[in-house]
C-alpha atoms as a PDB file:
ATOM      1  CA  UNK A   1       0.000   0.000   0.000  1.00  0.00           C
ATOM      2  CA  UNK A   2       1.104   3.373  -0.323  1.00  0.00           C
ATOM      3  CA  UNK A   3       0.592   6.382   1.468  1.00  0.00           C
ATOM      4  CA  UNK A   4       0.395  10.065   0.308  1.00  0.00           C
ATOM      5  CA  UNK A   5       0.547  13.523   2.512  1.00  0.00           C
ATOM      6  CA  UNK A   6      -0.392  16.486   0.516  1.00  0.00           C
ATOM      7  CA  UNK A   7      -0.676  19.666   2.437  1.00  0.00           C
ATOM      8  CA  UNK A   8      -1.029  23.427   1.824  1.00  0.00           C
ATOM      9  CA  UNK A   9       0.724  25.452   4.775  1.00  0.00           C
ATOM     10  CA  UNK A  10       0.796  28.748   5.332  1.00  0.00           C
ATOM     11  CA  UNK A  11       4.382  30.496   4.950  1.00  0.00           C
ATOM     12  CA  UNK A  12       3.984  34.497   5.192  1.00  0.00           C
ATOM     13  CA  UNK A  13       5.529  34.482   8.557  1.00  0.00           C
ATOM     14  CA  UNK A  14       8.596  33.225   9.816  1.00  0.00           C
ATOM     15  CA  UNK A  15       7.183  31.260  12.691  1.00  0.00           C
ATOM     16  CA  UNK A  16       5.077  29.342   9.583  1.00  0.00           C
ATOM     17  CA  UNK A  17       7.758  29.184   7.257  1.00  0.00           C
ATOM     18  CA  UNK A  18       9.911  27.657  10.166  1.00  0.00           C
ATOM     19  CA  UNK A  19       6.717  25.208  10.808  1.00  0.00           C
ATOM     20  CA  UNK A  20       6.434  24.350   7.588  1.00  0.00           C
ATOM     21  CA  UNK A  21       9.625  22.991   7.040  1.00  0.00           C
ATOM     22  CA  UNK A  22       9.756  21.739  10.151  1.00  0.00           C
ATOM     23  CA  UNK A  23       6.869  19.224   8.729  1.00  0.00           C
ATOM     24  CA  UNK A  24       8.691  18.479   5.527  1.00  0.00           C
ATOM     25  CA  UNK A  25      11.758  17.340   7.721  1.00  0.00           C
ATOM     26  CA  UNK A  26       9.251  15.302  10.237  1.00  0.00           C
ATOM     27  CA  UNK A  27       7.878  13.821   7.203  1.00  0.00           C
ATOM     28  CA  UNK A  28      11.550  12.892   5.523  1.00  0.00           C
ATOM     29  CA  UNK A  29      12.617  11.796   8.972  1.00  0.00           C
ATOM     30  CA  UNK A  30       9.679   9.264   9.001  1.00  0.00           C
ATOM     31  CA  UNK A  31      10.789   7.459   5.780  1.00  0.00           C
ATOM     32  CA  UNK A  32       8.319   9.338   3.238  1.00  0.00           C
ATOM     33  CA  UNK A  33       9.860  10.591  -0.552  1.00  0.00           C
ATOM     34  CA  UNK A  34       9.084  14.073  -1.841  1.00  0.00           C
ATOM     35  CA  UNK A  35       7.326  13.654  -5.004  1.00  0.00           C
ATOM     36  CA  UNK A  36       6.584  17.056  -5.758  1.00  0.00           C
ATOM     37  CA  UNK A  37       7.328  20.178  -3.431  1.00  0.00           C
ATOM     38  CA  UNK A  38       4.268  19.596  -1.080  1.00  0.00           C
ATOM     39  CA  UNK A  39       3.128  15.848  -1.776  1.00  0.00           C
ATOM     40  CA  UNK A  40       5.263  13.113  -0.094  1.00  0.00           C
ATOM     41  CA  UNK A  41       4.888   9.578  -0.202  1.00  0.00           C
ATOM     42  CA  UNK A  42       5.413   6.442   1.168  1.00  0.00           C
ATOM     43  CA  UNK A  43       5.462   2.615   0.774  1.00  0.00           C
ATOM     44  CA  UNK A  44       3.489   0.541   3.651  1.00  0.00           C
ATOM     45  CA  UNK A  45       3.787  -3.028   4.242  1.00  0.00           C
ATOM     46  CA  UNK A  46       0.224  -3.429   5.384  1.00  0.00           C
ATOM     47  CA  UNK A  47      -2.708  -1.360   6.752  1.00  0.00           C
ATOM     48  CA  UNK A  48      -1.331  -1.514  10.361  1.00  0.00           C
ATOM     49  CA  UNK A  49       1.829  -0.013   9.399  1.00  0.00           C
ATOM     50  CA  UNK A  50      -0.001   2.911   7.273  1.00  0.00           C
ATOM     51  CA  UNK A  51      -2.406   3.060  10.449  1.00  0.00           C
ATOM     52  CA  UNK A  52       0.869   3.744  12.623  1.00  0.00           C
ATOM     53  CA  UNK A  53       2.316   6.191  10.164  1.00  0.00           C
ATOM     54  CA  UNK A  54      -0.845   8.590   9.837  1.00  0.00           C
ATOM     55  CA  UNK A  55      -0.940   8.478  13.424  1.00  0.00           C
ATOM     56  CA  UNK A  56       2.913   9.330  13.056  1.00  0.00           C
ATOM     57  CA  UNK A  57       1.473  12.164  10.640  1.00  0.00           C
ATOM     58  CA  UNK A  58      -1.123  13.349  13.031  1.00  0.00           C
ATOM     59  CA  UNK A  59       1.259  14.062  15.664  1.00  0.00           C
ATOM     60  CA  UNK A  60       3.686  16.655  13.752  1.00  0.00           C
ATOM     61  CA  UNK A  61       1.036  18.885  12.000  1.00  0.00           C
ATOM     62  CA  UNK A  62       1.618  22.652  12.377  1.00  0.00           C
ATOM     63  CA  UNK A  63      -0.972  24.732  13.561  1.00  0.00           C
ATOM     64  CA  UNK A  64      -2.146  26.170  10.451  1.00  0.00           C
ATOM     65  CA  UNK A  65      -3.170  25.192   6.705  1.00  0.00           C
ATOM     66  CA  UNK A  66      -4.543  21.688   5.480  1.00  0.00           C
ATOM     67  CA  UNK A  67      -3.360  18.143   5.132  1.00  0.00           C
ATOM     68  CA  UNK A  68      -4.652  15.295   3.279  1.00  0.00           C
ATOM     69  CA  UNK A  69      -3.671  12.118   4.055  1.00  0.00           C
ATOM     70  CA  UNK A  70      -4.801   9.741   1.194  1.00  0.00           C
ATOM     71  CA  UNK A  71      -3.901   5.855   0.828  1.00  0.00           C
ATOM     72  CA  UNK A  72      -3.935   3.550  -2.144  1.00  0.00           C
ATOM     73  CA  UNK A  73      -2.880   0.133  -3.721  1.00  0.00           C
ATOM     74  CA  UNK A  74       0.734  -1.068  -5.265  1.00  0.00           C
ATOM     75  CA  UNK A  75      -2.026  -1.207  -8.823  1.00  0.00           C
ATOM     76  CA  UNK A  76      -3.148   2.262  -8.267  1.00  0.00           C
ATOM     77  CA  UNK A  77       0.696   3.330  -7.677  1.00  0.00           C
ATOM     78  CA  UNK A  78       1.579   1.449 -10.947  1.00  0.00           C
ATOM     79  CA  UNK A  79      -1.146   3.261 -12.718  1.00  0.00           C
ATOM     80  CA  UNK A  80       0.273   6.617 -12.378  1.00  0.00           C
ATOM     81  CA  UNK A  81       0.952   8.901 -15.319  1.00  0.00           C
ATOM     82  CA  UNK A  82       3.937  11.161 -14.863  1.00  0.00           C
ATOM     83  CA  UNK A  83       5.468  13.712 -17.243  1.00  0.00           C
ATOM     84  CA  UNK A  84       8.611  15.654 -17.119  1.00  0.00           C
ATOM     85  CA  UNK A  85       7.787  18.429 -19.524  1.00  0.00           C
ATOM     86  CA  UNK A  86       6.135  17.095 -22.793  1.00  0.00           C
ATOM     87  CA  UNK A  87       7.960  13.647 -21.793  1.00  0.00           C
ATOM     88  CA  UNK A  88       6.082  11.058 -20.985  1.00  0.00           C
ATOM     89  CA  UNK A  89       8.196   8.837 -17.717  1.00  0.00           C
ATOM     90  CA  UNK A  90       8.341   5.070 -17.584  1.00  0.00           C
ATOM     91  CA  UNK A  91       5.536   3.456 -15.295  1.00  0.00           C
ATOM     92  CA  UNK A  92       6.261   3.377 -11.868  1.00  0.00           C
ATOM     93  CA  UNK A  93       6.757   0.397 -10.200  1.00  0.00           C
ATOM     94  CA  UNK A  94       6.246  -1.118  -6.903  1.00  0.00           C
ATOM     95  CA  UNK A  95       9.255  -1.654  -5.053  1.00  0.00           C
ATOM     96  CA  UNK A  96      10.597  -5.191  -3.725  1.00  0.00           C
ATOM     97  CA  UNK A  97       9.607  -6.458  -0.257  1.00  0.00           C
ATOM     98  CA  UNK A  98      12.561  -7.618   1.404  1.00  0.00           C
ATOM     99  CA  UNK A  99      12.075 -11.625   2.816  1.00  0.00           C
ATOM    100  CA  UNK A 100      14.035 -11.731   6.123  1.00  0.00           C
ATOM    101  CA  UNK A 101      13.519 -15.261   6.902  1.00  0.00           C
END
């Protein structure tokens, strides 16, 4: 599963700027890529594990501006259309789980 954090903070002030990227770093911390400048995401083993992470989420929001926290499948992932410019990227795909035993 994958999980995606798009948010829309404000930044006029310092104190918000500061908060701001103070979220960004929480959320880098935690494991999660930046896709674009204020989407990240990240892979989840299972729904317990995305459960734990929003929760993760929860607890570093600033005090202002909106976050979504959205959640879908390795096939929804796959199924993602990206352009850089007019050129059309490769599909994504879902990375290897690791077997430990």
């Amino acid at each position: 599963m994958w999980m995606l954090v798009m948010f829309d903070l404000p930044v006029l002030q310092k104190a918000e700027r500061k908060a701001a990227t103070d979220f960004r770093k929480s959320l880098l911390d935690m494991g999660f890529e930046m896709s674009q400048l204020s989407v990240y995401m990240r892979f989840c083993t299972s729904q317990t594990q995305l459960d734990t992470y929003a929760k993760r989420v929860e607890a570093v929001l600033p005090a202002g501006g909106k976050v979504n926290v959205m959640q879908f499948t390795d096939k929804q992932y796959e199924r993602i259309i990206t352009f850089h410019g007019y050129i059309k990227q490769p599909s994504l795909k879902t990375p290897d789980q690791f077997d430990l035993f």
